[in-house]
Protein backbone atom coordinates (compact mmCIF):
# COMPACT_ATOMS: atom_id res chain seq x y z
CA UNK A 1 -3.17 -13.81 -3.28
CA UNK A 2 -3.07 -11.17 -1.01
CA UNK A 3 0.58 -8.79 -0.86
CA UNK A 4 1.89 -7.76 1.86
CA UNK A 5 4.52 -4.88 1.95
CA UNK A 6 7.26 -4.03 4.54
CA UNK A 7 5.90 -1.52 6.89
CA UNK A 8 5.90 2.22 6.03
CA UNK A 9 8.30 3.83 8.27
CA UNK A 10 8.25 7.90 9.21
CA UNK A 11 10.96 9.07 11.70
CA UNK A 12 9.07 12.36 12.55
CA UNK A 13 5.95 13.27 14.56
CA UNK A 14 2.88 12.62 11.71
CA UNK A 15 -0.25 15.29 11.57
CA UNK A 16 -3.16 13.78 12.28
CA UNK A 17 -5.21 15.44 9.61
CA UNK A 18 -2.54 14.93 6.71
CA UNK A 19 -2.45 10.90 7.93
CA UNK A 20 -6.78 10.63 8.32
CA UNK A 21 -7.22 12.65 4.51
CA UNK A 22 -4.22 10.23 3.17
CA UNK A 23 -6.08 7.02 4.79
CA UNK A 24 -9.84 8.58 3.73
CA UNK A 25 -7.94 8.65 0.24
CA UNK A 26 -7.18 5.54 -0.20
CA UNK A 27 -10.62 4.14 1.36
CA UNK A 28 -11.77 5.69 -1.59
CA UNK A 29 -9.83 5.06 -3.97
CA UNK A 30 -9.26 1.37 -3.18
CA UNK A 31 -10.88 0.16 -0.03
CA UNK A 32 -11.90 -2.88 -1.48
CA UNK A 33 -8.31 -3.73 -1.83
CA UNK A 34 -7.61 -2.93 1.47
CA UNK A 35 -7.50 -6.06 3.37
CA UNK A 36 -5.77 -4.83 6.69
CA UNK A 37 -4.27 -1.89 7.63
CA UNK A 38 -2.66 -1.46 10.94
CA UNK A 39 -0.25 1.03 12.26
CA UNK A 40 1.33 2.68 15.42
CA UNK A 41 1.48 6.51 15.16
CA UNK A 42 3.56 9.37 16.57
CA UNK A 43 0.90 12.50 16.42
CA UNK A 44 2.60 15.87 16.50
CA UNK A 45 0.86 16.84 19.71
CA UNK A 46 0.31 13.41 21.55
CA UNK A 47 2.88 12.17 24.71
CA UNK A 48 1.70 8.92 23.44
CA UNK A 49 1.44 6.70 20.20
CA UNK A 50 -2.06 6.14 18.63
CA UNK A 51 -2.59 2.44 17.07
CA UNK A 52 -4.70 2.60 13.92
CA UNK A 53 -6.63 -0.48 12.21
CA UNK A 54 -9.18 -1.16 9.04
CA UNK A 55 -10.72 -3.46 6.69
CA UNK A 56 -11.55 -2.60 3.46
CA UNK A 57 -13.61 0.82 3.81
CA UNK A 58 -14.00 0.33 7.97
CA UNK A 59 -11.39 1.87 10.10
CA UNK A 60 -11.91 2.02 13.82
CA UNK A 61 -11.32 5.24 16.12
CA UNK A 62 -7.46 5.81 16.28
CA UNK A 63 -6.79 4.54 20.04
CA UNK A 64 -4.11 6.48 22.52
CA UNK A 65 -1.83 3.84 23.78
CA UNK A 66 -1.12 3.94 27.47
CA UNK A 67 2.75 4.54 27.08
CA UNK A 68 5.38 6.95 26.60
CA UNK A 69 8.23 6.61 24.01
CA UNK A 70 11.01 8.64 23.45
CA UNK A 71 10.89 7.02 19.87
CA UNK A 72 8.82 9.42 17.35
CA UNK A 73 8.54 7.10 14.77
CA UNK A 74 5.77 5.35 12.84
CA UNK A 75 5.02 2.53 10.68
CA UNK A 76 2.04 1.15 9.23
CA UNK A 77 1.66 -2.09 7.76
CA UNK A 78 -0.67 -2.15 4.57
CA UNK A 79 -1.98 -5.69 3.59
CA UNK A 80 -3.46 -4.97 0.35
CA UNK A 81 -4.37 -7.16 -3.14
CA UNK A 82 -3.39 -5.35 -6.30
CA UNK A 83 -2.09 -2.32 -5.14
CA UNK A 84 1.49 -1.79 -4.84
CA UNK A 85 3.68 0.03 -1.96
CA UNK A 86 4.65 3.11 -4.49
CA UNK A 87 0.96 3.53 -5.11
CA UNK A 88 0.69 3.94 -1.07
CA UNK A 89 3.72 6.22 -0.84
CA UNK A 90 2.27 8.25 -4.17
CA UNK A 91 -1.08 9.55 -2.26
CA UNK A 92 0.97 10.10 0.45
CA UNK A 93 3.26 12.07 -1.06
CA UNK A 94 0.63 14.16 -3.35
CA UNK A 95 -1.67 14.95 0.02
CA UNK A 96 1.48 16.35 1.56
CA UNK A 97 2.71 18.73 -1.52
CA UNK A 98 -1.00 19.71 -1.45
CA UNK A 99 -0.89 20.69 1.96
């Protein structure tokens, strides 16, 4: 049965690189598991917020949303089967310290 976990939230402006290594990551790692992924970004950079989707080991082109948002925040939504939110949060984490 497929789990899904409560959107990841970031408050902050993301870096596109540090989010497309963390999401190439975990297409590696586990894109089989990776039954939906879907996601409104704040880039540092960007007036606008970028919408993200994928399946499994397909993700399409980030797209620039026509609006403006004084809101800087993020979440992405992570529909997975067998692999657990601190698992997520982990690669995250370790691409970051790497950085």
């Amino acid at each position: 049965m497929p789990a899904s976990a409560d959107p990841l939230t970031f408050d902050q402006a993301l870096d596109w690189m540090a989010v497309n290594d963390w999401l190439g990551e975990l297409r590696h790692l586990r894109g089989e598991h990776l039954l939906r992924v879907k996601g409104i970004l704040h880039l540092a950079g960007e007036d606008a917020p970028v919408a993200i989707h994928g399946v499994h080991h397909v993700f399409h082109p980030p797209v620039l949303l026509n609006t403006r948002s004084d809101d800087r925040g993020s979440r992405i939504v992570f529909i997975t089967r067998g692999i657990a939110r601190d698992e997520v949060l982990a690669l995250w984490q370790a691409g970051r310290a790497a950085a």
